[in-house]
PDB file of N, CA and C in Angstrom:
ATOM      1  N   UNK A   1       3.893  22.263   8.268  1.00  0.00           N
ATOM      2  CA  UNK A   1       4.775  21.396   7.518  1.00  0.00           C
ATOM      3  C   UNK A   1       5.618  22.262   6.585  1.00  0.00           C
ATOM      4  N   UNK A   2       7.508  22.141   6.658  1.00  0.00           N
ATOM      5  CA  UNK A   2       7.596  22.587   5.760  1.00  0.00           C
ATOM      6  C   UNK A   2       7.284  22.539   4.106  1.00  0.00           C
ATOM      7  N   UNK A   3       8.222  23.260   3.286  1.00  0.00           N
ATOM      8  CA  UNK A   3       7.883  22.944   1.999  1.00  0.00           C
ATOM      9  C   UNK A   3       9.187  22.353   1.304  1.00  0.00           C
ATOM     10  N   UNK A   4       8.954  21.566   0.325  1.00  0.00           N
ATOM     11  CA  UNK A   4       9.737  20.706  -0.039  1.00  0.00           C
ATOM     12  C   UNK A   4      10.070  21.618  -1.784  1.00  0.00           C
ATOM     13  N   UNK A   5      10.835  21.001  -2.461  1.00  0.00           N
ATOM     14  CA  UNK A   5      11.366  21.284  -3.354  1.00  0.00           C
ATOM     15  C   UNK A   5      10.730  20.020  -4.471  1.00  0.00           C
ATOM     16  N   UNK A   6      10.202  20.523  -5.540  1.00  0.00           N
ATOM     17  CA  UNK A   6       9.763  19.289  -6.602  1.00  0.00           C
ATOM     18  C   UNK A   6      11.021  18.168  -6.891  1.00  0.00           C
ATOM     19  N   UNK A   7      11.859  18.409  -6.849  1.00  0.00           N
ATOM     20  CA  UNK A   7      12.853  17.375  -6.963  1.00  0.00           C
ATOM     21  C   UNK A   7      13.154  16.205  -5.735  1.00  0.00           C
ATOM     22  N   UNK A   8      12.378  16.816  -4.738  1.00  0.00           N
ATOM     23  CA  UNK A   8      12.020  16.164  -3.353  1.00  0.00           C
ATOM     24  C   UNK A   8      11.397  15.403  -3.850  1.00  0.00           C
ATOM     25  N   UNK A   9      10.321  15.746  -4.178  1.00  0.00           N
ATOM     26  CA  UNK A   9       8.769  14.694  -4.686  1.00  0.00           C
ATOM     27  C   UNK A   9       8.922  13.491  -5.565  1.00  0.00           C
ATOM     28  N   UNK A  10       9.972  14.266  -6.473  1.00  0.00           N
ATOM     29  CA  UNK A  10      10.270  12.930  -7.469  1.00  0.00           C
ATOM     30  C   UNK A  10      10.755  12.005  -7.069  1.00  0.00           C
ATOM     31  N   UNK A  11      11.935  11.617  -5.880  1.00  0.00           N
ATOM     32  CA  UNK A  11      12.545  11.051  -4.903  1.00  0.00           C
ATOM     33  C   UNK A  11      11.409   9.642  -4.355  1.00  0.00           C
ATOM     34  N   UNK A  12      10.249  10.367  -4.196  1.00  0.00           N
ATOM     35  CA  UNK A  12       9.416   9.454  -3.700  1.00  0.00           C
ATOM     36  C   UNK A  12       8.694   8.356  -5.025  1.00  0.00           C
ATOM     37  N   UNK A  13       8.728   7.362  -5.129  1.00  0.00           N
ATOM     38  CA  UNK A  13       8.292   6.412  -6.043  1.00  0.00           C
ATOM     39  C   UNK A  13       7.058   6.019  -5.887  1.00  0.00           C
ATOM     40  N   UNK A  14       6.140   6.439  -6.479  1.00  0.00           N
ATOM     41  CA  UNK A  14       4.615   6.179  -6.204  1.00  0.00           C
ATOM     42  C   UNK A  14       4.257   5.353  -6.973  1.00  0.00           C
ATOM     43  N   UNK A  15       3.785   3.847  -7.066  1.00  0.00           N
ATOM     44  CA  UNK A  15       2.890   3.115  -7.818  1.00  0.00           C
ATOM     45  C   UNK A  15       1.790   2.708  -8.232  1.00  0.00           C
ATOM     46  N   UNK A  16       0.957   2.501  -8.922  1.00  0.00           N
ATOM     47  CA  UNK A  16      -0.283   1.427  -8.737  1.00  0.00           C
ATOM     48  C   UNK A  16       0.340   0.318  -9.457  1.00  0.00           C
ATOM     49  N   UNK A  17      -0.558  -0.336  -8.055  1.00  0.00           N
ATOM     50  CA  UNK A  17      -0.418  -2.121  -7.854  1.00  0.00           C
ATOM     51  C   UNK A  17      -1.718  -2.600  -7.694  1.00  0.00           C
ATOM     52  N   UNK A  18      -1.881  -4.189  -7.940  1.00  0.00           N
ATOM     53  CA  UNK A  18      -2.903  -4.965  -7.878  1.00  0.00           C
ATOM     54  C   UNK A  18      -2.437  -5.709  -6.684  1.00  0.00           C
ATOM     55  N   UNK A  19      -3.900  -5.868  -5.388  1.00  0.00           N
ATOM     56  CA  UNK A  19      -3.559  -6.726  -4.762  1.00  0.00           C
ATOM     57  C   UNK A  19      -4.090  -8.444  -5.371  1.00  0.00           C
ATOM     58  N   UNK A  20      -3.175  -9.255  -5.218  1.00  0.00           N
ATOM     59  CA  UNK A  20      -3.155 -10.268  -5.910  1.00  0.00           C
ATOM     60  C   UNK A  20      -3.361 -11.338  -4.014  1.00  0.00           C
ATOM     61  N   UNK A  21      -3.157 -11.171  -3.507  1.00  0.00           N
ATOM     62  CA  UNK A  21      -3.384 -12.231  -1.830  1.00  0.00           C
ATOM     63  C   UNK A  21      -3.644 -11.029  -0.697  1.00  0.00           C
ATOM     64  N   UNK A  22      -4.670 -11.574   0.029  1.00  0.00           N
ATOM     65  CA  UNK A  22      -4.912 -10.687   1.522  1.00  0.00           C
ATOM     66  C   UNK A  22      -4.892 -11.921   2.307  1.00  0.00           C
ATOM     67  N   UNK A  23      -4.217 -11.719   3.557  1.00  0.00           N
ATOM     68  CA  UNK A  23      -4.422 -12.752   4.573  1.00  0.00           C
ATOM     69  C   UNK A  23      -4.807 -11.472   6.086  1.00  0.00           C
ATOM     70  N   UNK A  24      -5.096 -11.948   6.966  1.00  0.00           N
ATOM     71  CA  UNK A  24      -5.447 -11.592   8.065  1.00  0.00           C
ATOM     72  C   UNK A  24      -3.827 -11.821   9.254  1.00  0.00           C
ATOM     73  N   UNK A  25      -3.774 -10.907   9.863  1.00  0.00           N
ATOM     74  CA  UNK A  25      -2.158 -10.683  10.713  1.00  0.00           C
ATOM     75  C   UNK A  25      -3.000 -10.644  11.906  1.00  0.00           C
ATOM     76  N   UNK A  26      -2.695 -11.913  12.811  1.00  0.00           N
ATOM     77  CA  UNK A  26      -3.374 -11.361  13.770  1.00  0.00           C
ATOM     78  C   UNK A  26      -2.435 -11.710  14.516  1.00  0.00           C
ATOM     79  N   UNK A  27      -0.876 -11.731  14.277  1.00  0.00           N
ATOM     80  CA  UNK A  27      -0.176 -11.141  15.326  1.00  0.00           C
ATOM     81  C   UNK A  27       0.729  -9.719  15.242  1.00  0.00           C
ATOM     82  N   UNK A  28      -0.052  -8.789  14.611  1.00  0.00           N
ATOM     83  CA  UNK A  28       0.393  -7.663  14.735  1.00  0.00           C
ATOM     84  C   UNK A  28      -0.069  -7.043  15.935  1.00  0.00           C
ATOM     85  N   UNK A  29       0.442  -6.082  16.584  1.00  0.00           N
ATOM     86  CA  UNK A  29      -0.194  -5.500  17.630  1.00  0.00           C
ATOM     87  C   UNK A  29      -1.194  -4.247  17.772  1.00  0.00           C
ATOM     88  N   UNK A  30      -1.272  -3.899  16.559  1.00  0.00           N
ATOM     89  CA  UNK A  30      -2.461  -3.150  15.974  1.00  0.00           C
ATOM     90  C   UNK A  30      -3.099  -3.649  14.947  1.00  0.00           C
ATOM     91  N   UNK A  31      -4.863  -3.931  14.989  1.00  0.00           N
ATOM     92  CA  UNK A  31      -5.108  -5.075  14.211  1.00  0.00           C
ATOM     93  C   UNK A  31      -4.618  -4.777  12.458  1.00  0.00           C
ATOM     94  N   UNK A  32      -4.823  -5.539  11.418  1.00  0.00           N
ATOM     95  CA  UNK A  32      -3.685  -5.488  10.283  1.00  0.00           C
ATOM     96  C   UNK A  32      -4.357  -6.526   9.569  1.00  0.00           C
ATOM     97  N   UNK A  33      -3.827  -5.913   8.307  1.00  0.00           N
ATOM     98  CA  UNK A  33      -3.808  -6.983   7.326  1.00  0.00           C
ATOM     99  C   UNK A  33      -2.860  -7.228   6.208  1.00  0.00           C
ATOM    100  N   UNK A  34      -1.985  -8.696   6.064  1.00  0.00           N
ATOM    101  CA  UNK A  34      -0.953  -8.337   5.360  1.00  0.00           C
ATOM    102  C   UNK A  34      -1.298  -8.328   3.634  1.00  0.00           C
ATOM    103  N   UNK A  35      -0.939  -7.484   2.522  1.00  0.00           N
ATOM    104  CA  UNK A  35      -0.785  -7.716   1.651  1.00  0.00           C
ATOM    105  C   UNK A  35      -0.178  -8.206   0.701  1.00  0.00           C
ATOM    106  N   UNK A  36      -0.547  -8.804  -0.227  1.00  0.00           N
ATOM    107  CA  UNK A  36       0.888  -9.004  -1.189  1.00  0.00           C
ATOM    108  C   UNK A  36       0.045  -8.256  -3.097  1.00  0.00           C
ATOM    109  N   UNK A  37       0.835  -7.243  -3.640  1.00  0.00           N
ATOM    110  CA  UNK A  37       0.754  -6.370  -4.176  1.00  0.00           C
ATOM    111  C   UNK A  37       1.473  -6.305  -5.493  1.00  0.00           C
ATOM    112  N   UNK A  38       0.930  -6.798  -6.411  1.00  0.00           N
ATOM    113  CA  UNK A  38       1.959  -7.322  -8.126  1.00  0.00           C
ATOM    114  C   UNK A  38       1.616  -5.367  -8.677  1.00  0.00           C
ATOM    115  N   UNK A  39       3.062  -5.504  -8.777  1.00  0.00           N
ATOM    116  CA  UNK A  39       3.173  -3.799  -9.428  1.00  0.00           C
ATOM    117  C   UNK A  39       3.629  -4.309 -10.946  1.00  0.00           C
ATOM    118  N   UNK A  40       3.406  -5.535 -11.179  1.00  0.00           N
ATOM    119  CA  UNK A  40       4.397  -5.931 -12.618  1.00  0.00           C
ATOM    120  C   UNK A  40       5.971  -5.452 -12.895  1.00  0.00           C
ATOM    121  N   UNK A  41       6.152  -5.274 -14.229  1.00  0.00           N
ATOM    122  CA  UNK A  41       7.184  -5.182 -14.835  1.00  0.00           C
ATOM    123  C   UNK A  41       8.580  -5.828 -13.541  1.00  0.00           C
ATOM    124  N   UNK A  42       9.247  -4.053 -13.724  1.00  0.00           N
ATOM    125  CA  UNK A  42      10.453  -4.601 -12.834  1.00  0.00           C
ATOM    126  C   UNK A  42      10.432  -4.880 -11.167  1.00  0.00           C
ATOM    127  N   UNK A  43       9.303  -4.416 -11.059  1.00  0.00           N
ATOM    128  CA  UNK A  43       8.833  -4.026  -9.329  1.00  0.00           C
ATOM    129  C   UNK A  43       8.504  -5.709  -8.951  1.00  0.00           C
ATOM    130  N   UNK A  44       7.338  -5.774  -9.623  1.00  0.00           N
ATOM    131  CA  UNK A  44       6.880  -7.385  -9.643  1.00  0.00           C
ATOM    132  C   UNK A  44       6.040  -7.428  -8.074  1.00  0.00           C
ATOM    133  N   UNK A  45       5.746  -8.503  -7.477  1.00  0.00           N
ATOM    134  CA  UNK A  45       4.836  -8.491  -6.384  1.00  0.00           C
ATOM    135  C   UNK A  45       5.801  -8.419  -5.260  1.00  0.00           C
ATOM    136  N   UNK A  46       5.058  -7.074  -4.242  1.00  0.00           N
ATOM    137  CA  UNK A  46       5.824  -7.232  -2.650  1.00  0.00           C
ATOM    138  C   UNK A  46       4.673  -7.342  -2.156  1.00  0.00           C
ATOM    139  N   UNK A  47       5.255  -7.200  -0.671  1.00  0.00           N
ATOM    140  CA  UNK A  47       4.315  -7.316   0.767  1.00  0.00           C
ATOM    141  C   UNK A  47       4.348  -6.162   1.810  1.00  0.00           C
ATOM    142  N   UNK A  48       3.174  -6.238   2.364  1.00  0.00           N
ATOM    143  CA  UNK A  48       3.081  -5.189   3.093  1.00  0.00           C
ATOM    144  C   UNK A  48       2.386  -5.602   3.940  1.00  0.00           C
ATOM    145  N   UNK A  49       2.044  -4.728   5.323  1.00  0.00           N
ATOM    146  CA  UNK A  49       1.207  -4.841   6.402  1.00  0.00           C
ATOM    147  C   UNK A  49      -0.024  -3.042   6.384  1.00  0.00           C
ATOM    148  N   UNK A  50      -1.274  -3.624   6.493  1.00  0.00           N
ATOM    149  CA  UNK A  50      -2.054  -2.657   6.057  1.00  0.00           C
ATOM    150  C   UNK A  50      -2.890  -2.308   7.652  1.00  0.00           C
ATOM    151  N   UNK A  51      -2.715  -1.409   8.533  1.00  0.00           N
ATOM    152  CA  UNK A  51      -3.990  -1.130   9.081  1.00  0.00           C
ATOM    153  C   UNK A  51      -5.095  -0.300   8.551  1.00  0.00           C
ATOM    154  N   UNK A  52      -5.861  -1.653   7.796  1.00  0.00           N
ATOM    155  CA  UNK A  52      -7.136  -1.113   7.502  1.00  0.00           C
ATOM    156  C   UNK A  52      -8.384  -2.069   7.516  1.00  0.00           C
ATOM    157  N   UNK A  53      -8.281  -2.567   8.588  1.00  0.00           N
ATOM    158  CA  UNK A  53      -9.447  -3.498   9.113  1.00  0.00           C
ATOM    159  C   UNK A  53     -10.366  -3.039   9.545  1.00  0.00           C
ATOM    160  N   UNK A  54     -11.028  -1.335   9.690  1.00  0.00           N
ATOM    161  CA  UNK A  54     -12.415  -0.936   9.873  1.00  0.00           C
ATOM    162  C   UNK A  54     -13.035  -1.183   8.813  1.00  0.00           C
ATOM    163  N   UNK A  55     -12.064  -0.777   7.381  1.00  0.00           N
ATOM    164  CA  UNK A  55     -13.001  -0.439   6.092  1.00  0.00           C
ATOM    165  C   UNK A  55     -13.139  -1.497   5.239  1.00  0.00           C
ATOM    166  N   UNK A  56     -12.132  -3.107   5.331  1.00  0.00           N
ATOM    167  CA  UNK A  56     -11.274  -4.000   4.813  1.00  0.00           C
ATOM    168  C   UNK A  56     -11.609  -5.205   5.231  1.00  0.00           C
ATOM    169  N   UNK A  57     -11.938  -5.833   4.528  1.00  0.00           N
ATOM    170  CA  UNK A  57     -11.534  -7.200   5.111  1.00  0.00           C
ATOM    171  C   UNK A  57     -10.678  -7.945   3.744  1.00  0.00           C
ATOM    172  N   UNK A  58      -9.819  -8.982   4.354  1.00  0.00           N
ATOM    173  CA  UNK A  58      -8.992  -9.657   3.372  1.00  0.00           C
ATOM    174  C   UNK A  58      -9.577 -10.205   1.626  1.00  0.00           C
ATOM    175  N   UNK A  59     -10.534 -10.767   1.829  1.00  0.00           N
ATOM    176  CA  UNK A  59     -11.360 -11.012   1.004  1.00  0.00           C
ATOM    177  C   UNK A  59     -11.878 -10.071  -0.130  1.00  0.00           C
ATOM    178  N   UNK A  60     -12.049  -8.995   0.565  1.00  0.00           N
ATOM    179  CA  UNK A  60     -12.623  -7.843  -0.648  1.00  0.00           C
ATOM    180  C   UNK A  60     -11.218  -7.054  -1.175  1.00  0.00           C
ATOM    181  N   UNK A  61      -9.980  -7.367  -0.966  1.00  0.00           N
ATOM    182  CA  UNK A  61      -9.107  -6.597  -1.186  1.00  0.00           C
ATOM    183  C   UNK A  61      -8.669  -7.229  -2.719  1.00  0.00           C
ATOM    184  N   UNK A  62      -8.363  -8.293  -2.698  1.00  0.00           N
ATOM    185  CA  UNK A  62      -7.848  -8.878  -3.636  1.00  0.00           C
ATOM    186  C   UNK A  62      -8.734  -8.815  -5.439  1.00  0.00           C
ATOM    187  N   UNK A  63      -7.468  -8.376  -6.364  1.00  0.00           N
ATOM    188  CA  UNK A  63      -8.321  -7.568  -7.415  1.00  0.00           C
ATOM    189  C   UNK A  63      -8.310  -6.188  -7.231  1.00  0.00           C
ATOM    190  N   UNK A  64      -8.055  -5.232  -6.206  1.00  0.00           N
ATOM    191  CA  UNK A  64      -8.306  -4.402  -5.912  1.00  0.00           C
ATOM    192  C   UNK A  64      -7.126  -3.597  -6.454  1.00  0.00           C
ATOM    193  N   UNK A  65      -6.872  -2.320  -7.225  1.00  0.00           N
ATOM    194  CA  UNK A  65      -5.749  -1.588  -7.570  1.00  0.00           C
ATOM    195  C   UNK A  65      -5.746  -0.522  -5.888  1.00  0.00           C
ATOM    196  N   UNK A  66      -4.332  -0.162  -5.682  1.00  0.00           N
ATOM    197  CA  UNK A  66      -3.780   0.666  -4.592  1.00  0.00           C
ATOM    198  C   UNK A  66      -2.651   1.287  -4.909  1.00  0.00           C
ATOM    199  N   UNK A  67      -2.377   2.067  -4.502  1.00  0.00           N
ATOM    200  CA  UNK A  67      -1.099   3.269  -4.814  1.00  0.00           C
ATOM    201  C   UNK A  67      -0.335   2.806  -3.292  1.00  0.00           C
ATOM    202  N   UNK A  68       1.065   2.931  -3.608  1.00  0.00           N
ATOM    203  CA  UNK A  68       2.075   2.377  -2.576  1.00  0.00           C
ATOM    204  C   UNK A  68       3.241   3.058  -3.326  1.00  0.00           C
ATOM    205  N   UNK A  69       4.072   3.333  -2.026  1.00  0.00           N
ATOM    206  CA  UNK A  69       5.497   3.636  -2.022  1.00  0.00           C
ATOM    207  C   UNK A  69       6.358   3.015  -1.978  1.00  0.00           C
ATOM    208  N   UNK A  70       6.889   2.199  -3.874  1.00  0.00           N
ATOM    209  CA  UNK A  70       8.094   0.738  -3.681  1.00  0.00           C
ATOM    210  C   UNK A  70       9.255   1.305  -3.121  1.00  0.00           C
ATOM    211  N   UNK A  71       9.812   2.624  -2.997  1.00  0.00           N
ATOM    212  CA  UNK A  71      10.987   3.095  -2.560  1.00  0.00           C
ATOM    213  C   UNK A  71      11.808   2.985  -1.226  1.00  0.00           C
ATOM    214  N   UNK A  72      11.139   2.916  -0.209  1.00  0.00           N
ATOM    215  CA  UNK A  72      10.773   3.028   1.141  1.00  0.00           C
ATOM    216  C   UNK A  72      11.906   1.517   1.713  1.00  0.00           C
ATOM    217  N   UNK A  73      13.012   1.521   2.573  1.00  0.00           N
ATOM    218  CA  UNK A  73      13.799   0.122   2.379  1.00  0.00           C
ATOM    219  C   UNK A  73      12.442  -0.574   3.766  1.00  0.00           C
ATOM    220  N   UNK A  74      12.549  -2.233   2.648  1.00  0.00           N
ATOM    221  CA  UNK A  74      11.666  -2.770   4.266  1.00  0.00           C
ATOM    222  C   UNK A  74      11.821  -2.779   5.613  1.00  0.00           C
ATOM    223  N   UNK A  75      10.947  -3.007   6.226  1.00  0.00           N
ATOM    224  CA  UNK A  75      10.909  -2.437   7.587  1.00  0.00           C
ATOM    225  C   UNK A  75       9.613  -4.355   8.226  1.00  0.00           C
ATOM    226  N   UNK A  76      10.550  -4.700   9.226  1.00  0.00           N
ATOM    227  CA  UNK A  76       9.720  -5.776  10.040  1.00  0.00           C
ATOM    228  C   UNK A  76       9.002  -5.794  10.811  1.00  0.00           C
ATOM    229  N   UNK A  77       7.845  -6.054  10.450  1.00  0.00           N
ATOM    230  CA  UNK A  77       6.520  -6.155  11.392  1.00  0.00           C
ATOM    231  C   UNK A  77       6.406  -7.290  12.215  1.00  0.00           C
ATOM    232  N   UNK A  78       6.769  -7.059  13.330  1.00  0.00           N
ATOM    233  CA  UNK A  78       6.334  -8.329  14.035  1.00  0.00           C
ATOM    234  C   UNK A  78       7.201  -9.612  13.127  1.00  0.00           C
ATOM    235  N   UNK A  79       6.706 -10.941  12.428  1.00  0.00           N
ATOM    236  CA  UNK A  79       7.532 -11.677  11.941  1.00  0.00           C
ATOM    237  C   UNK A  79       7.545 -11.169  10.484  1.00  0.00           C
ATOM    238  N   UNK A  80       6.570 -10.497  10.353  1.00  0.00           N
ATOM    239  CA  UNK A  80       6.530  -9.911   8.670  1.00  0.00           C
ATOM    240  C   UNK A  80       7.176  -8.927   8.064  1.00  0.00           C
ATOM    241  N   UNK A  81       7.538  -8.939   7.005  1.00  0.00           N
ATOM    242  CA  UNK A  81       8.413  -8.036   6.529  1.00  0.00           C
ATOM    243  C   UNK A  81       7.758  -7.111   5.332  1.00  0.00           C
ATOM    244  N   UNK A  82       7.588  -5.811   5.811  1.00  0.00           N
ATOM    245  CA  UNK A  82       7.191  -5.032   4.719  1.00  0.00           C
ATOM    246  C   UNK A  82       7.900  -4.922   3.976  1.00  0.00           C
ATOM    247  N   UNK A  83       7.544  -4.165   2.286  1.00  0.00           N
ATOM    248  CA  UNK A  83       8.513  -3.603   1.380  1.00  0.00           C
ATOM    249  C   UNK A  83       7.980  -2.702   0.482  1.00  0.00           C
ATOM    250  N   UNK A  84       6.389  -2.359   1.100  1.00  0.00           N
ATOM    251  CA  UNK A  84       6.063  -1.366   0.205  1.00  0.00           C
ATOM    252  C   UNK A  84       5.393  -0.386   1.463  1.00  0.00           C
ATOM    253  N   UNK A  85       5.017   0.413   1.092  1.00  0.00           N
ATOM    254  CA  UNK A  85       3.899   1.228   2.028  1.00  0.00           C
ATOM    255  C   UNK A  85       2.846   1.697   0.987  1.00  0.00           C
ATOM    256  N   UNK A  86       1.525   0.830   1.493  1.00  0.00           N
ATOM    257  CA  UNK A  86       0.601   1.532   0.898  1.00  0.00           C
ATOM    258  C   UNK A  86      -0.236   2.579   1.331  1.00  0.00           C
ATOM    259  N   UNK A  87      -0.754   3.598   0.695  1.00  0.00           N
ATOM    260  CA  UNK A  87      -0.976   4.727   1.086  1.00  0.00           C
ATOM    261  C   UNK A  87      -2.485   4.498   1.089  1.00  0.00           C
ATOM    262  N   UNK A  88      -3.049   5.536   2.235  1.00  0.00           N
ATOM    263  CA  UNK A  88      -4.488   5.643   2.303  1.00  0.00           C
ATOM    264  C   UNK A  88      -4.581   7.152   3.198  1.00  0.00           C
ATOM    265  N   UNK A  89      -5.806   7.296   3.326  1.00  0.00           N
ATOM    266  CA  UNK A  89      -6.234   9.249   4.102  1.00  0.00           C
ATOM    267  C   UNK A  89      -7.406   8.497   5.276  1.00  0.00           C
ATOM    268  N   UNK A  90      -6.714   9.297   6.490  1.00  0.00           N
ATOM    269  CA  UNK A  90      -8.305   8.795   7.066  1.00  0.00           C
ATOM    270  C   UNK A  90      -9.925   9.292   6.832  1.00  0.00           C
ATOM    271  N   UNK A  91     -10.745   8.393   7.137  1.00  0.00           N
ATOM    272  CA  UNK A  91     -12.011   9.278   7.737  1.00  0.00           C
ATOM    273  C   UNK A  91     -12.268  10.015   8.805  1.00  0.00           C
ATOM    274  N   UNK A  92     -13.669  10.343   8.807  1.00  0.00           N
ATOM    275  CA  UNK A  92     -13.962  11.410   9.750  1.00  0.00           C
ATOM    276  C   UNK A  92     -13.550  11.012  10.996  1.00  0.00           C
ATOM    277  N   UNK A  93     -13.462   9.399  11.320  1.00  0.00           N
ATOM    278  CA  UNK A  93     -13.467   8.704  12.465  1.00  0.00           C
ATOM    279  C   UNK A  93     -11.522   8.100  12.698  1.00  0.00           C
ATOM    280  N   UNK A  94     -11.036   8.701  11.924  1.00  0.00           N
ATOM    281  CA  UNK A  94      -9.797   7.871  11.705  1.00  0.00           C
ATOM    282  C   UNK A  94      -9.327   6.620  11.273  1.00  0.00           C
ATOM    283  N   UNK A  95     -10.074   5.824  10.963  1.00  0.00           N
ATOM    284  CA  UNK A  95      -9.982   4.907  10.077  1.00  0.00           C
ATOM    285  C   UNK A  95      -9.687   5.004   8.831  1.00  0.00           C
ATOM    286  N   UNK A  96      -8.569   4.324   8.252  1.00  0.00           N
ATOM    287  CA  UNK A  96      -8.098   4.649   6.894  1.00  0.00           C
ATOM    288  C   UNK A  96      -8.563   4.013   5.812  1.00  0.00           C
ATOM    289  N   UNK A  97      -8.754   4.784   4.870  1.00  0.00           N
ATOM    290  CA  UNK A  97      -9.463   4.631   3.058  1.00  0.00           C
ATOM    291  C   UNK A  97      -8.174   4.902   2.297  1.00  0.00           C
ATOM    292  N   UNK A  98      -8.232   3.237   1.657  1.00  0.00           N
ATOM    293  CA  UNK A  98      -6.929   3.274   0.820  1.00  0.00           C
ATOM    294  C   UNK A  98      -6.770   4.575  -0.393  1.00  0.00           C
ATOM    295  N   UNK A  99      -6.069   4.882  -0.867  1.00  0.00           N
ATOM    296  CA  UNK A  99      -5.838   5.498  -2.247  1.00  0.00           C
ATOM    297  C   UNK A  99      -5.997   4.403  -3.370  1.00  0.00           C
ATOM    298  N   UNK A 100      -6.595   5.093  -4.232  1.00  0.00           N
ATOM    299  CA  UNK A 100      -6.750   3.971  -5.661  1.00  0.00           C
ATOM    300  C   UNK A 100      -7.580   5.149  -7.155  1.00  0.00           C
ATOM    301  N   UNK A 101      -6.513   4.388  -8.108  1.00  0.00           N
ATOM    302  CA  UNK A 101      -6.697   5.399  -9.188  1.00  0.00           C
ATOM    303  C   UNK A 101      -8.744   5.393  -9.238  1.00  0.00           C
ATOM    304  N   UNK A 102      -8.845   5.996 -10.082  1.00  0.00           N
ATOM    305  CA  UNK A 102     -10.897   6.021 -10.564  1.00  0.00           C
ATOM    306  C   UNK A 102     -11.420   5.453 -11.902  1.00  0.00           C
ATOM    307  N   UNK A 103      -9.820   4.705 -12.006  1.00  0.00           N
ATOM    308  CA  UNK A 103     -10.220   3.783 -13.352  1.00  0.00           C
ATOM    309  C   UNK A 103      -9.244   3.258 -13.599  1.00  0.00           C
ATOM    310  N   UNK A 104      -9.306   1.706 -13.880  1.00  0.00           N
ATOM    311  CA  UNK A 104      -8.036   0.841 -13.976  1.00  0.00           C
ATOM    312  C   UNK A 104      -7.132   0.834 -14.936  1.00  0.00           C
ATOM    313  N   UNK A 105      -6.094   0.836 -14.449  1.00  0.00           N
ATOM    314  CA  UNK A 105      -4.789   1.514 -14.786  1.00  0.00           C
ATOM    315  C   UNK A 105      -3.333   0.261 -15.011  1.00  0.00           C
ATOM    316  N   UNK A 106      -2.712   0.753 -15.641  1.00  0.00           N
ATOM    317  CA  UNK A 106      -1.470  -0.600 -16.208  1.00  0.00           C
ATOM    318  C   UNK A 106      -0.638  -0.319 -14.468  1.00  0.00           C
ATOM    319  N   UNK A 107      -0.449  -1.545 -14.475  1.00  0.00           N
ATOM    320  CA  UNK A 107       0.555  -1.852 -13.428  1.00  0.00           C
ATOM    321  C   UNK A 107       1.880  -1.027 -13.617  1.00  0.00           C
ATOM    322  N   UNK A 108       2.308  -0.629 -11.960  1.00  0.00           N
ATOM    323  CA  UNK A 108       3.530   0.195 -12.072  1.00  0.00           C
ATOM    324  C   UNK A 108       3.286   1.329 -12.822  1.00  0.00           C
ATOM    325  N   UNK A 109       2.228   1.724 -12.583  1.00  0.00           N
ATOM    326  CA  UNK A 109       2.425   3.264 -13.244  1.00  0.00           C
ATOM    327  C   UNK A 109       2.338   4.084 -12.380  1.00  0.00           C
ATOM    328  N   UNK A 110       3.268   5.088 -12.278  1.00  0.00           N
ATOM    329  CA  UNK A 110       3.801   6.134 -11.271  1.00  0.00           C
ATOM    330  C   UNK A 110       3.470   6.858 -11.143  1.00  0.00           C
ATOM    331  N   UNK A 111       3.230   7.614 -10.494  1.00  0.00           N
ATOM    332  CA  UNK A 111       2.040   8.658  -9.705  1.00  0.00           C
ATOM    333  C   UNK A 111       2.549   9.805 -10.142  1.00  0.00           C
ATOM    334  N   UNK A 112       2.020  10.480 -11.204  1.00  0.00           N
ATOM    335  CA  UNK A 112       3.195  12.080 -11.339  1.00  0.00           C
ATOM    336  C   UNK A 112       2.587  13.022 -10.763  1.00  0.00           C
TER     337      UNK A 112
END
């Protein structure tokens, strides 16, 4: 991978958000789950589509803080429309583990 320039990095808008609704997408074509994600202030709540139904279910998400990229222009899933990308790393198995601060944190605060 090349290397980027720090002024690159800043470019990218990193948040923590609260998921505030999980529903189940089961017409995505890779299984999914859609979010909806209150970053407060000016950001306020978007939506997203999450594959992370090994580690996830809808139910345990909500309440949950996650780091996402509000910058990113939306992009349509199937009938859904993303507008954030939330970020996660896989496991050993490839299944993805969201990102989330290690102690709760004010909404919209940006990842430096």
């Amino acid at each position: 991978m090349s290397e980027i320039r720090f002024d690159d990095f800043l470019k990218v808008d990193i948040r923590v958000g609260t998921v505030i609704q999980a529903d189940p997408f089961p017409e995505a074509r890779k299984p999914a789950i859609k979010l909806w994600v209150d970053f407060g202030g000016d950001i306020g709540v978007k939506k997203t589509s999450a594959q992370i139904t090994d580690h996830y279910q809808p139910e345990t998400l909500v309440g949950r803080q996650v780091m996402a990229v509000v910058n990113f222009p939306p992009r349509q899933i199937g009938p859904f429309m993303s507008e954030v990308l939330v970020l996660g790393v896989p496991d050993a198995d490839g299944a993805i583990v969201l990102l989330a601060p290690d102690q709760e944190v004010p909404l919209g605060g940006r990842m430096h």
